[in-house]
PDB file of N, CA and C in Angstrom:
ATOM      1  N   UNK A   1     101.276 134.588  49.299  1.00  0.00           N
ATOM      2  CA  UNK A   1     100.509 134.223  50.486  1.00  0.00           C
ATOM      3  C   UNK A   1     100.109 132.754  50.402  1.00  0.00           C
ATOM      4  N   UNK A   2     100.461 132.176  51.255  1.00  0.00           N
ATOM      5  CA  UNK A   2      99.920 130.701  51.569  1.00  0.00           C
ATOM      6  C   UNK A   2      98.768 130.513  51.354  1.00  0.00           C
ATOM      7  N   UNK A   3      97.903 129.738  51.131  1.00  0.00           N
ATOM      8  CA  UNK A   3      96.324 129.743  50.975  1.00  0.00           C
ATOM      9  C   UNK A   3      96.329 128.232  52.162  1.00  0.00           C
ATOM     10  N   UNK A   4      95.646 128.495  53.311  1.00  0.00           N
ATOM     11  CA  UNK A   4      95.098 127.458  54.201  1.00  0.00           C
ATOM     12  C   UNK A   4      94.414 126.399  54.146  1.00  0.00           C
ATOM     13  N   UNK A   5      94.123 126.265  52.709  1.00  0.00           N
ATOM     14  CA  UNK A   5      93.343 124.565  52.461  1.00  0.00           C
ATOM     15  C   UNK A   5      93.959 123.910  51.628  1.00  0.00           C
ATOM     16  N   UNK A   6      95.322 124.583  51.638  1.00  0.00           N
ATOM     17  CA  UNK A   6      96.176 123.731  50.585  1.00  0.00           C
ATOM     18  C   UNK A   6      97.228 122.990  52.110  1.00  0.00           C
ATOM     19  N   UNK A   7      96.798 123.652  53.032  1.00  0.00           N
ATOM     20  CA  UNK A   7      98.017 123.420  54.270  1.00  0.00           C
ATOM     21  C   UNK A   7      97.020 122.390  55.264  1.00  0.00           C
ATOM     22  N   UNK A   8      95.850 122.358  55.195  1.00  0.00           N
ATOM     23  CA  UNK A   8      95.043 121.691  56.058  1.00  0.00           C
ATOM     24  C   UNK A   8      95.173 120.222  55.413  1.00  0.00           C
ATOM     25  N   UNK A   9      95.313 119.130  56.187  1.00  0.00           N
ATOM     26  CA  UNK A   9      95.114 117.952  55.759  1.00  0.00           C
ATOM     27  C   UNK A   9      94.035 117.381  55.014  1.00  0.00           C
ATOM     28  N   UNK A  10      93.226 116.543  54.041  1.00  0.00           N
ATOM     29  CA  UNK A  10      91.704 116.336  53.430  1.00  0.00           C
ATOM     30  C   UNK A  10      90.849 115.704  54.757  1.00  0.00           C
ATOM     31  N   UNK A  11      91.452 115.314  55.491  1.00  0.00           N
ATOM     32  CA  UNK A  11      90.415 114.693  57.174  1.00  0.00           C
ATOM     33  C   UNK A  11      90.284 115.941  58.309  1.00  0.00           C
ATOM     34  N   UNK A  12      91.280 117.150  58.102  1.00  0.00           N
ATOM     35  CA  UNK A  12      90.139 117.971  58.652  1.00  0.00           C
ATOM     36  C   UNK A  12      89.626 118.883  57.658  1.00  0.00           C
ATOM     37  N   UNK A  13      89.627 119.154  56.586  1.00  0.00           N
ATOM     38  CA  UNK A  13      88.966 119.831  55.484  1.00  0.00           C
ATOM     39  C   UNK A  13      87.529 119.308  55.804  1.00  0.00           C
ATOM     40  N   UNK A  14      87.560 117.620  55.971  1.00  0.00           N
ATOM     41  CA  UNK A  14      86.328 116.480  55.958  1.00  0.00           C
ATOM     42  C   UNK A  14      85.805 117.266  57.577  1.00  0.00           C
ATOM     43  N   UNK A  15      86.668 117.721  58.721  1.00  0.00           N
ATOM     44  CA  UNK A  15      86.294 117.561  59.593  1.00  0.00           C
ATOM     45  C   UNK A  15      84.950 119.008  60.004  1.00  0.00           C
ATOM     46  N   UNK A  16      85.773 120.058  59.191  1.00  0.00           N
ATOM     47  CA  UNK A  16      85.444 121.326  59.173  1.00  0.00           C
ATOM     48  C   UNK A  16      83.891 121.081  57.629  1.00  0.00           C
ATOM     49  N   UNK A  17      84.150 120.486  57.015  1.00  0.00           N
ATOM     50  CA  UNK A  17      82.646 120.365  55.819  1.00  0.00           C
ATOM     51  C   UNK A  17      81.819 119.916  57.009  1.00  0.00           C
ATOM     52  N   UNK A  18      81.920 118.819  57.516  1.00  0.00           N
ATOM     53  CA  UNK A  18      80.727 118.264  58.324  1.00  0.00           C
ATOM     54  C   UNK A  18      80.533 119.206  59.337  1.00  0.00           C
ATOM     55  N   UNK A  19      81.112 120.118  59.975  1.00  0.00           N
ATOM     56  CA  UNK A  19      80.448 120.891  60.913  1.00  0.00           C
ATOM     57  C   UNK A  19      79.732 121.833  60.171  1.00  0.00           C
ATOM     58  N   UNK A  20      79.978 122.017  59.340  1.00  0.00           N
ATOM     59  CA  UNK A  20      79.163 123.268  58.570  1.00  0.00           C
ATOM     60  C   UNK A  20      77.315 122.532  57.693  1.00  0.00           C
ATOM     61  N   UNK A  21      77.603 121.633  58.238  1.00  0.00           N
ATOM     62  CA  UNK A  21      76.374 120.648  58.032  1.00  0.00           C
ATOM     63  C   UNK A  21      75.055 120.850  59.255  1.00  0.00           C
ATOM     64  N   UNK A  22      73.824 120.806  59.086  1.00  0.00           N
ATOM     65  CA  UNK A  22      72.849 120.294  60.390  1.00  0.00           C
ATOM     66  C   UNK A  22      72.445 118.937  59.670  1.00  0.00           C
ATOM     67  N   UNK A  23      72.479 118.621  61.085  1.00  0.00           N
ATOM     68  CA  UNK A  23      71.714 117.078  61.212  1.00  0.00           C
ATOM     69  C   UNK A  23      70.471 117.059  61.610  1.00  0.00           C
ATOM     70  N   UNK A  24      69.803 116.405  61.220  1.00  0.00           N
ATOM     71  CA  UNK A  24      67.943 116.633  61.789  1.00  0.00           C
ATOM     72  C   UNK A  24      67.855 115.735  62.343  1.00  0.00           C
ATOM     73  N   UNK A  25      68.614 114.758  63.205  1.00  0.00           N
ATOM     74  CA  UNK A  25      68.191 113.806  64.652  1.00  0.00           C
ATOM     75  C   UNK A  25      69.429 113.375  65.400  1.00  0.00           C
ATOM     76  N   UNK A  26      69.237 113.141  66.445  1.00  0.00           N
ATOM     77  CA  UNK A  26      70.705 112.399  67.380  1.00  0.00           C
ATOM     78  C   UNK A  26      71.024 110.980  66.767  1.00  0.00           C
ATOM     79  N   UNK A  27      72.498 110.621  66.280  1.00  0.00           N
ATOM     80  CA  UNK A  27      72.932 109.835  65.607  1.00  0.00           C
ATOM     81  C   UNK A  27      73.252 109.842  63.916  1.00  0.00           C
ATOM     82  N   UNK A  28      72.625 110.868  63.385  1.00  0.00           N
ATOM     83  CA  UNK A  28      72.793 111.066  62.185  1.00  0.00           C
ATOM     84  C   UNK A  28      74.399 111.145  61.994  1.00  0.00           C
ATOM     85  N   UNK A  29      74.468 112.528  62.823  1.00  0.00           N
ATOM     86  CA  UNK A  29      76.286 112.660  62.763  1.00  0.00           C
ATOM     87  C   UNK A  29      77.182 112.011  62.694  1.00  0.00           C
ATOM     88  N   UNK A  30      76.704 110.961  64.170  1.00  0.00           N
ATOM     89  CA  UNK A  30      77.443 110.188  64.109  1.00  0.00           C
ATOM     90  C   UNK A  30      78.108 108.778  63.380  1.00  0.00           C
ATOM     91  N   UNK A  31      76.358 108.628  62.533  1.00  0.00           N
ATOM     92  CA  UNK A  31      76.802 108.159  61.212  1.00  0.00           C
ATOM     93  C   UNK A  31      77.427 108.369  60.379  1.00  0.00           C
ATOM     94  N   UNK A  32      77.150 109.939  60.146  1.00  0.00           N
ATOM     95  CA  UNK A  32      78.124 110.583  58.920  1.00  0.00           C
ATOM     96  C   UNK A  32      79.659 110.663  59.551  1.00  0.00           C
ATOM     97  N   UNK A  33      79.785 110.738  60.682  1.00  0.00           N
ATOM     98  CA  UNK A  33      81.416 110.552  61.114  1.00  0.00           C
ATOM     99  C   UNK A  33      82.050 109.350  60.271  1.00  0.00           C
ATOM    100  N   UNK A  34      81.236 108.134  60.534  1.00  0.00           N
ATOM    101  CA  UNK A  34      81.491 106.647  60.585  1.00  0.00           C
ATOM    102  C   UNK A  34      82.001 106.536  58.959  1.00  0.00           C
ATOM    103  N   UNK A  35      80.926 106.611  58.811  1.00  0.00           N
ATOM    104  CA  UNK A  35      80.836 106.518  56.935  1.00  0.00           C
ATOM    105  C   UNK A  35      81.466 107.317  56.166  1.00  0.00           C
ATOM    106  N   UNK A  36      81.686 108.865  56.317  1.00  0.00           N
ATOM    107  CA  UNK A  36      82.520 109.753  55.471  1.00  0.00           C
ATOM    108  C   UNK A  36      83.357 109.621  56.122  1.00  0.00           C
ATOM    109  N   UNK A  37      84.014 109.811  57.352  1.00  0.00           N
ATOM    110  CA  UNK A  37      85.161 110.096  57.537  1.00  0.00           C
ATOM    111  C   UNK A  37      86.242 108.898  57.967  1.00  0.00           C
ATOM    112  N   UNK A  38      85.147 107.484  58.797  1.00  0.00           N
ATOM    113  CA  UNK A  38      85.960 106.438  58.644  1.00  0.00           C
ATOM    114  C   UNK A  38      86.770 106.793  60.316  1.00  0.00           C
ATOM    115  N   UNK A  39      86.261 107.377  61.287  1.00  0.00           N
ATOM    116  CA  UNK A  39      86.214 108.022  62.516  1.00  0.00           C
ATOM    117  C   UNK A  39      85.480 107.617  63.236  1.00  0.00           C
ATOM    118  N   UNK A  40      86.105 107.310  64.450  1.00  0.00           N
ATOM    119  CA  UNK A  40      84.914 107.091  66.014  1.00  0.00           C
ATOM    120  C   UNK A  40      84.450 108.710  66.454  1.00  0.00           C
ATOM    121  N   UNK A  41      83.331 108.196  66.302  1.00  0.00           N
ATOM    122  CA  UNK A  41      82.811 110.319  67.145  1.00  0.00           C
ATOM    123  C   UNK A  41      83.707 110.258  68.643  1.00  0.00           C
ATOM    124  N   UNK A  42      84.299 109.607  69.365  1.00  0.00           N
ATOM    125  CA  UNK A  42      84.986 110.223  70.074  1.00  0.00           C
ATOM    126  C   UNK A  42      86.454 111.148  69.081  1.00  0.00           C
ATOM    127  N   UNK A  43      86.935 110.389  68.494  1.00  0.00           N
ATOM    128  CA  UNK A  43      88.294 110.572  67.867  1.00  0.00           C
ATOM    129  C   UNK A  43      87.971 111.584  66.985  1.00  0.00           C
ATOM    130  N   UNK A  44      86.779 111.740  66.541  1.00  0.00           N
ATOM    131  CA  UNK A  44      86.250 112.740  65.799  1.00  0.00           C
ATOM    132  C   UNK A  44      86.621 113.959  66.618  1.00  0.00           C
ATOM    133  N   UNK A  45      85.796 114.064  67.516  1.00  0.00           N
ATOM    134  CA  UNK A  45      85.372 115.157  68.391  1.00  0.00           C
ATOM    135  C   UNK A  45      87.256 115.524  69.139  1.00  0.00           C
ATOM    136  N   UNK A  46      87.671 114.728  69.063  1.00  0.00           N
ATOM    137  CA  UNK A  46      89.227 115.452  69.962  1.00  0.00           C
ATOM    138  C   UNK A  46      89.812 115.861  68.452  1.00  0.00           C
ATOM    139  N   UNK A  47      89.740 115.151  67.482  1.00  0.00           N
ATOM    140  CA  UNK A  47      90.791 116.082  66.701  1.00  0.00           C
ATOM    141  C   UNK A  47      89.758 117.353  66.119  1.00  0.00           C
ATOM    142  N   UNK A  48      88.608 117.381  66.351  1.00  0.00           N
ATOM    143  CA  UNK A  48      87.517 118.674  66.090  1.00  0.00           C
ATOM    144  C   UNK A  48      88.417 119.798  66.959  1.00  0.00           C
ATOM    145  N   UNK A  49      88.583 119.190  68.270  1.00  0.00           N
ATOM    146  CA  UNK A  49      88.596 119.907  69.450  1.00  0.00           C
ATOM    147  C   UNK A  49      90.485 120.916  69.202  1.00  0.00           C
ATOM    148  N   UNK A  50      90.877 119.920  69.022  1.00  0.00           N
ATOM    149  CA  UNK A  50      92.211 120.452  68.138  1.00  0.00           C
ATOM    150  C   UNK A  50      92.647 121.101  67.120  1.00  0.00           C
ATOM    151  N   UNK A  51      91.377 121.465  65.819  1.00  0.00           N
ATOM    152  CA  UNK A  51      91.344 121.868  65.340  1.00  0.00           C
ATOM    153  C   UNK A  51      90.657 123.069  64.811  1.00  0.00           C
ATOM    154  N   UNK A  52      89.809 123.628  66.326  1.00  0.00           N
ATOM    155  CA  UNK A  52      89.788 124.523  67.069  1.00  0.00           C
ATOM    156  C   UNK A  52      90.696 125.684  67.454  1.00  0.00           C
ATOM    157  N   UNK A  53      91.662 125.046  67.209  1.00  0.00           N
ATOM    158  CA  UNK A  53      92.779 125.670  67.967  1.00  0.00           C
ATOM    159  C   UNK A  53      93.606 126.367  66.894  1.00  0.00           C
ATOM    160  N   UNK A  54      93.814 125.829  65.857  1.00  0.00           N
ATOM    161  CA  UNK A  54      94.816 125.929  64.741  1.00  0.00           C
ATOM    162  C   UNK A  54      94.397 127.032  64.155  1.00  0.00           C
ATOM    163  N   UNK A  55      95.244 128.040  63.730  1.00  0.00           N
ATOM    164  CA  UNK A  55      94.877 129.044  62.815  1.00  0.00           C
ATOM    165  C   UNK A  55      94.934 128.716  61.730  1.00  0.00           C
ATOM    166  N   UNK A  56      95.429 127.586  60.693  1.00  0.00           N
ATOM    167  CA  UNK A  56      95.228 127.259  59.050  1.00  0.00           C
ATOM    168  C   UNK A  56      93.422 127.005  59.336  1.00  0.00           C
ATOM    169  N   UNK A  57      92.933 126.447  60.297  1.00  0.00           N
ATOM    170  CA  UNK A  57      91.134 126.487  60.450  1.00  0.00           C
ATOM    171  C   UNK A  57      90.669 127.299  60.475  1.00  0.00           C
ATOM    172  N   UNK A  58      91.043 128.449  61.375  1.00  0.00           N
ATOM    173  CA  UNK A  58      90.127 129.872  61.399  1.00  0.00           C
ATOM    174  C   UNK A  58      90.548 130.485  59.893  1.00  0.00           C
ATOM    175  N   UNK A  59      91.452 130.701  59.383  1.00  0.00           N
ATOM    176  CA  UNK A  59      91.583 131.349  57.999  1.00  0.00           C
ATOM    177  C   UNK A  59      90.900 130.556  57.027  1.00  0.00           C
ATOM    178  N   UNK A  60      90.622 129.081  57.195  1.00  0.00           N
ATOM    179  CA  UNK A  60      90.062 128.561  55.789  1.00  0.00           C
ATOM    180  C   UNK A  60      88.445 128.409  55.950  1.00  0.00           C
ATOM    181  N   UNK A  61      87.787 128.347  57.541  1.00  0.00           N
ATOM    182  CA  UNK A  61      87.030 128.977  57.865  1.00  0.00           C
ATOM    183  C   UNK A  61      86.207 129.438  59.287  1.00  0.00           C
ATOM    184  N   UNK A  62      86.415 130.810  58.698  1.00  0.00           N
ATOM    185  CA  UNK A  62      86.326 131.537  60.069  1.00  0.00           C
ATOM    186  C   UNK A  62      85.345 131.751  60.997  1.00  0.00           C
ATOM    187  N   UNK A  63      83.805 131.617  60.058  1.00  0.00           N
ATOM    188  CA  UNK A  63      82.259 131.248  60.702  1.00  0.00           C
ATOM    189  C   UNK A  63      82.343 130.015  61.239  1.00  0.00           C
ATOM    190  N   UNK A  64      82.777 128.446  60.538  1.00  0.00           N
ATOM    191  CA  UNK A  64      82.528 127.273  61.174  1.00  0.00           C
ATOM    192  C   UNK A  64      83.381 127.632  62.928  1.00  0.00           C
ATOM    193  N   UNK A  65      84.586 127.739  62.545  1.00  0.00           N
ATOM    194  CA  UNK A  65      85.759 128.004  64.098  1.00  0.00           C
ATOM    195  C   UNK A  65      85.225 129.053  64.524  1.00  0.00           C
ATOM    196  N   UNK A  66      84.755 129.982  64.297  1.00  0.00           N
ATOM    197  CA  UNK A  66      84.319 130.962  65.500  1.00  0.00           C
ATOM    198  C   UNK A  66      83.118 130.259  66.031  1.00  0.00           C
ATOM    199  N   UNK A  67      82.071 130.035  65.167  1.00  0.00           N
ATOM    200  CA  UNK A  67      80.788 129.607  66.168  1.00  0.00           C
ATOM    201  C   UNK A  67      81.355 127.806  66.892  1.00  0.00           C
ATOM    202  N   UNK A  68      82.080 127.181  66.889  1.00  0.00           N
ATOM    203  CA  UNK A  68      82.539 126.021  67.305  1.00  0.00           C
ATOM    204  C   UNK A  68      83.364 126.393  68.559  1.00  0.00           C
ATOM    205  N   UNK A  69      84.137 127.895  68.543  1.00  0.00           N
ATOM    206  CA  UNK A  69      84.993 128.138  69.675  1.00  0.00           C
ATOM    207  C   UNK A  69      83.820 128.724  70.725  1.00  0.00           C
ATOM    208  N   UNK A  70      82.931 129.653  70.352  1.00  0.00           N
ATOM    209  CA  UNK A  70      82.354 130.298  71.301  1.00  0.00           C
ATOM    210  C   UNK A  70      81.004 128.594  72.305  1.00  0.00           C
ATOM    211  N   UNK A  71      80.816 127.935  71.223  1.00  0.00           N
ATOM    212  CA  UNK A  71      80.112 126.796  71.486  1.00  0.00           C
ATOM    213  C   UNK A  71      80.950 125.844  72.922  1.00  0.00           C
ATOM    214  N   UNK A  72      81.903 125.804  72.445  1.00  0.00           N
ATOM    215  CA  UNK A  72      83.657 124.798  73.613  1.00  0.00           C
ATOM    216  C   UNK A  72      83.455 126.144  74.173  1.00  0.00           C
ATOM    217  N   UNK A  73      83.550 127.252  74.397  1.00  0.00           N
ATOM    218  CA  UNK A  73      83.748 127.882  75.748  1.00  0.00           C
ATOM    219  C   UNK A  73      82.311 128.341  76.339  1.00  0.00           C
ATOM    220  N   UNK A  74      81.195 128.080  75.912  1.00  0.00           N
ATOM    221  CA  UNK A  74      80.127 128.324  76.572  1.00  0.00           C
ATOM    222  C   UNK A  74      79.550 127.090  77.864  1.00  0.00           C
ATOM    223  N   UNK A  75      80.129 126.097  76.768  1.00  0.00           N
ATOM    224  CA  UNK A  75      80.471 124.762  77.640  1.00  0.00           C
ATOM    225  C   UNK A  75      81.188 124.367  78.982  1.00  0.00           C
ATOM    226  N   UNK A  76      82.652 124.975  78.613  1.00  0.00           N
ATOM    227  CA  UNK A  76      83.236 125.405  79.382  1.00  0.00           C
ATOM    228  C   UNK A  76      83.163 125.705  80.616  1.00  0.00           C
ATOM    229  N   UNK A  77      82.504 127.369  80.362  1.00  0.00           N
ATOM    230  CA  UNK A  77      81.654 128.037  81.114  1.00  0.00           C
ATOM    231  C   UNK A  77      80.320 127.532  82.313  1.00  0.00           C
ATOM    232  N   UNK A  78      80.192 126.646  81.640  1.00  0.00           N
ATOM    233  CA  UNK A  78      79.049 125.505  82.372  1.00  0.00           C
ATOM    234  C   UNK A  78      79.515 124.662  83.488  1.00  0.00           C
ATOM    235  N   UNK A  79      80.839 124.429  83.140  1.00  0.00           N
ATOM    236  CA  UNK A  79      81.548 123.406  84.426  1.00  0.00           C
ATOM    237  C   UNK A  79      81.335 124.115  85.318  1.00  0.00           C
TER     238      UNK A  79
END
């Protein structure tokens, strides 16, 4: 069996650690984008948004991508 974090790239491994993070103010994140990952929070947020999608993410982890998918379609839902 394949193991999914040997198949995920280390920038979304980076992308999926930081969501599993809270931030305690607006901009923190987006610091930690800047500085760990070396990412514009836009460019952040589309390959987040993409990696959403991928099943090597939901198998390596399945709490961060489930509560991140139901989050993008509650949103969604809002338009």
């Amino acid at each position: 069996m394949e193991r999914p974090e040997e198949e995920l790239g280390a920038r979304e491994r980076g992308i999926l650690a930081l969501e599993r993070r809270g931030f305690p103010a607006a901009g923190v994140k987006e610091r930690a984008i800047r500085e760990e990952l070396g990412l514009s929070p836009v460019r952040y947020y589309q390959l987040l948004n993409a990696l959403l999608d991928d099943p090597r993410a939901l198998a390596l982890d399945p709490v961060t991508v489930n509560r991140l998918r139901r989050v993008r379609e509650g949103r969604r839902a809002e338009r």
